[in-house]
C-alpha atoms as a PDB file:
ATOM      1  CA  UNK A   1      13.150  37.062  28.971  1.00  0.00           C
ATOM      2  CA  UNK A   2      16.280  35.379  29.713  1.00  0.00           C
ATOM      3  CA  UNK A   3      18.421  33.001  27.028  1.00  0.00           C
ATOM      4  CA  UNK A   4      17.593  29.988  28.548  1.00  0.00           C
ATOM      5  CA  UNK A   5      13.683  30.967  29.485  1.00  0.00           C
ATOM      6  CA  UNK A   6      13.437  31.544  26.368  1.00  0.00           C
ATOM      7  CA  UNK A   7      15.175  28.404  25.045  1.00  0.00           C
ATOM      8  CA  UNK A   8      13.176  26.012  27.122  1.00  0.00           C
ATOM      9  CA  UNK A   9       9.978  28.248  25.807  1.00  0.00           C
ATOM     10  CA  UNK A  10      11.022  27.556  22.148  1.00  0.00           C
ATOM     11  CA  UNK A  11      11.687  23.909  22.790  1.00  0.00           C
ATOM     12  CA  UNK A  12       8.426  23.323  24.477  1.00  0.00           C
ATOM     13  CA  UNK A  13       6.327  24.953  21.547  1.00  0.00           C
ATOM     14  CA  UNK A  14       8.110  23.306  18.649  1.00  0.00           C
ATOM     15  CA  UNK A  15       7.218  20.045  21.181  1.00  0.00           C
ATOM     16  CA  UNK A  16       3.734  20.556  21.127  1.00  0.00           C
ATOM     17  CA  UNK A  17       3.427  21.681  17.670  1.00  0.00           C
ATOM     18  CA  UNK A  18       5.374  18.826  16.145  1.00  0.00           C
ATOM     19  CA  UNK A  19       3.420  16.312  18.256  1.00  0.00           C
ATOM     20  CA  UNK A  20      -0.269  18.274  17.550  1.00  0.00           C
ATOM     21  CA  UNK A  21       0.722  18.779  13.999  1.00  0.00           C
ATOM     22  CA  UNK A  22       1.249  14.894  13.318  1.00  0.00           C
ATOM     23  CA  UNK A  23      -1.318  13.593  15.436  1.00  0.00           C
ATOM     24  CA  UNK A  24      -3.777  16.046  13.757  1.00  0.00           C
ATOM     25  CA  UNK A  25      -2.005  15.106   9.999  1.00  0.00           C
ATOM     26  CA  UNK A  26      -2.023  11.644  10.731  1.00  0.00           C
ATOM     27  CA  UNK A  27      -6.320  11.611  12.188  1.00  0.00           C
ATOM     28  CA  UNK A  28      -7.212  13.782   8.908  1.00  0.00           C
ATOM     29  CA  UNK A  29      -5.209  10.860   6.791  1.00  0.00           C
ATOM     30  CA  UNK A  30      -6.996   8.001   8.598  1.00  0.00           C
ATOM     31  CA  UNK A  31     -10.217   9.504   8.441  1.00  0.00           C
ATOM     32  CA  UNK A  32     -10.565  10.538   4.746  1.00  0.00           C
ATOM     33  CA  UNK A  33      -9.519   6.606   3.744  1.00  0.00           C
ATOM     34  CA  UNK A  34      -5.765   7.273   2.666  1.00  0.00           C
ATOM     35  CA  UNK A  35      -4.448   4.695   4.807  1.00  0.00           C
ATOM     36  CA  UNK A  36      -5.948   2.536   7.566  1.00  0.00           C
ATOM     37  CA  UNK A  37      -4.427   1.590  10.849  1.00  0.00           C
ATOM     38  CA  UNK A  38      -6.320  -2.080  10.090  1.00  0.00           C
ATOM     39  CA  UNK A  39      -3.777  -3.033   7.547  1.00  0.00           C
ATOM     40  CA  UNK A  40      -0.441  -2.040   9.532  1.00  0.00           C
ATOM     41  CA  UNK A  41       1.140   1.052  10.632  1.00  0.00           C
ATOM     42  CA  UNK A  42       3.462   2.230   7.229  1.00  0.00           C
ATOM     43  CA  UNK A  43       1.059   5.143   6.528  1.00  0.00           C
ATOM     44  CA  UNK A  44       1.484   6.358  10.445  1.00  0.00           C
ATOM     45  CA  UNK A  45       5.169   5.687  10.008  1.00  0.00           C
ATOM     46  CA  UNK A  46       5.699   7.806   6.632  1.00  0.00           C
ATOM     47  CA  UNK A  47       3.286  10.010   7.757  1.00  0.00           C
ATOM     48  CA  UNK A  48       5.599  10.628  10.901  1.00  0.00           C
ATOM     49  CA  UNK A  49       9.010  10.525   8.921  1.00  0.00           C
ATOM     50  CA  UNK A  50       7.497  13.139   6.798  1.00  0.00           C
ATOM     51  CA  UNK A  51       5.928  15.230   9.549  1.00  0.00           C
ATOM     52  CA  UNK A  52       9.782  14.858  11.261  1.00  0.00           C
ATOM     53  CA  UNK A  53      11.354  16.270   8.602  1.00  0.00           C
ATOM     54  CA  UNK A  54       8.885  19.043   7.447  1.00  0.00           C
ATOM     55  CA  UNK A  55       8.749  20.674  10.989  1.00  0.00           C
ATOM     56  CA  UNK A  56      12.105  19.828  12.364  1.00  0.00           C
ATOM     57  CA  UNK A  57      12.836  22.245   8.912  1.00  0.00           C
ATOM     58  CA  UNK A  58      11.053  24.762  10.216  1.00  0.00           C
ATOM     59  CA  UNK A  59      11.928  24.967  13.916  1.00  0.00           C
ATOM     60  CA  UNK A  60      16.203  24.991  12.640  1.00  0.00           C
ATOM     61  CA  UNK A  61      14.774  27.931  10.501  1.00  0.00           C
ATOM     62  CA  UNK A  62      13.009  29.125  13.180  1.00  0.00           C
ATOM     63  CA  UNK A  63      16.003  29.351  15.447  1.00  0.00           C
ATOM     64  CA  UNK A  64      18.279  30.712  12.843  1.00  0.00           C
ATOM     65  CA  UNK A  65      16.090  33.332  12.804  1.00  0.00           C
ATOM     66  CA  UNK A  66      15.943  34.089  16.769  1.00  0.00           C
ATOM     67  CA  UNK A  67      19.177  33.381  17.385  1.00  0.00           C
ATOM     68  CA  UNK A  68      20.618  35.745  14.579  1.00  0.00           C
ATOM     69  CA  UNK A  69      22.725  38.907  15.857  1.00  0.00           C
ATOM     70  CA  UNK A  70      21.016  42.271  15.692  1.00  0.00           C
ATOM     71  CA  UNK A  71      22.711  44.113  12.689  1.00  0.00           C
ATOM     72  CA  UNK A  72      24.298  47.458  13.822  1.00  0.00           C
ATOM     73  CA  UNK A  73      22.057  50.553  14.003  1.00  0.00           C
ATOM     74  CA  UNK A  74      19.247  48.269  14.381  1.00  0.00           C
END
């Protein structure tokens, strides 16, 4: 795969992940009571700051990792 296909394929996933992963987050909080979207949107909004920060962690990790030179021998 080339550098870019495979750039635009990692940029698309973490995408989709980080906007599955908070919609699903967010539904599960709603739904067992935490917070209610009746009374204002600060749950959905820390809820998204937190979900921000928690994957956008793991996708720079995540590219570290990919984009890390092959040791010698290896």
């Amino acid at each position: 795969m080339t550098g870019n296909l495979a750039a635009i394929g990692f940029m698309v996933s973490w995408v989709l992940g980080w906007g599955i992963g908070g919609s699903l987050i967010d539904a599960g909080l709603i739904q067992a009571g935490v917070y209610s979207l009746e009374t204002g949107q600060l749950g959905t909004a820390t809820t998204f700051a937190a979900w921000t920060l928690a994957w956008g962690g793991f996708g720079w990790w995540l590219y570290g990792r990919f984009t890390r030179p092959n040791p010698p021998g290896a």
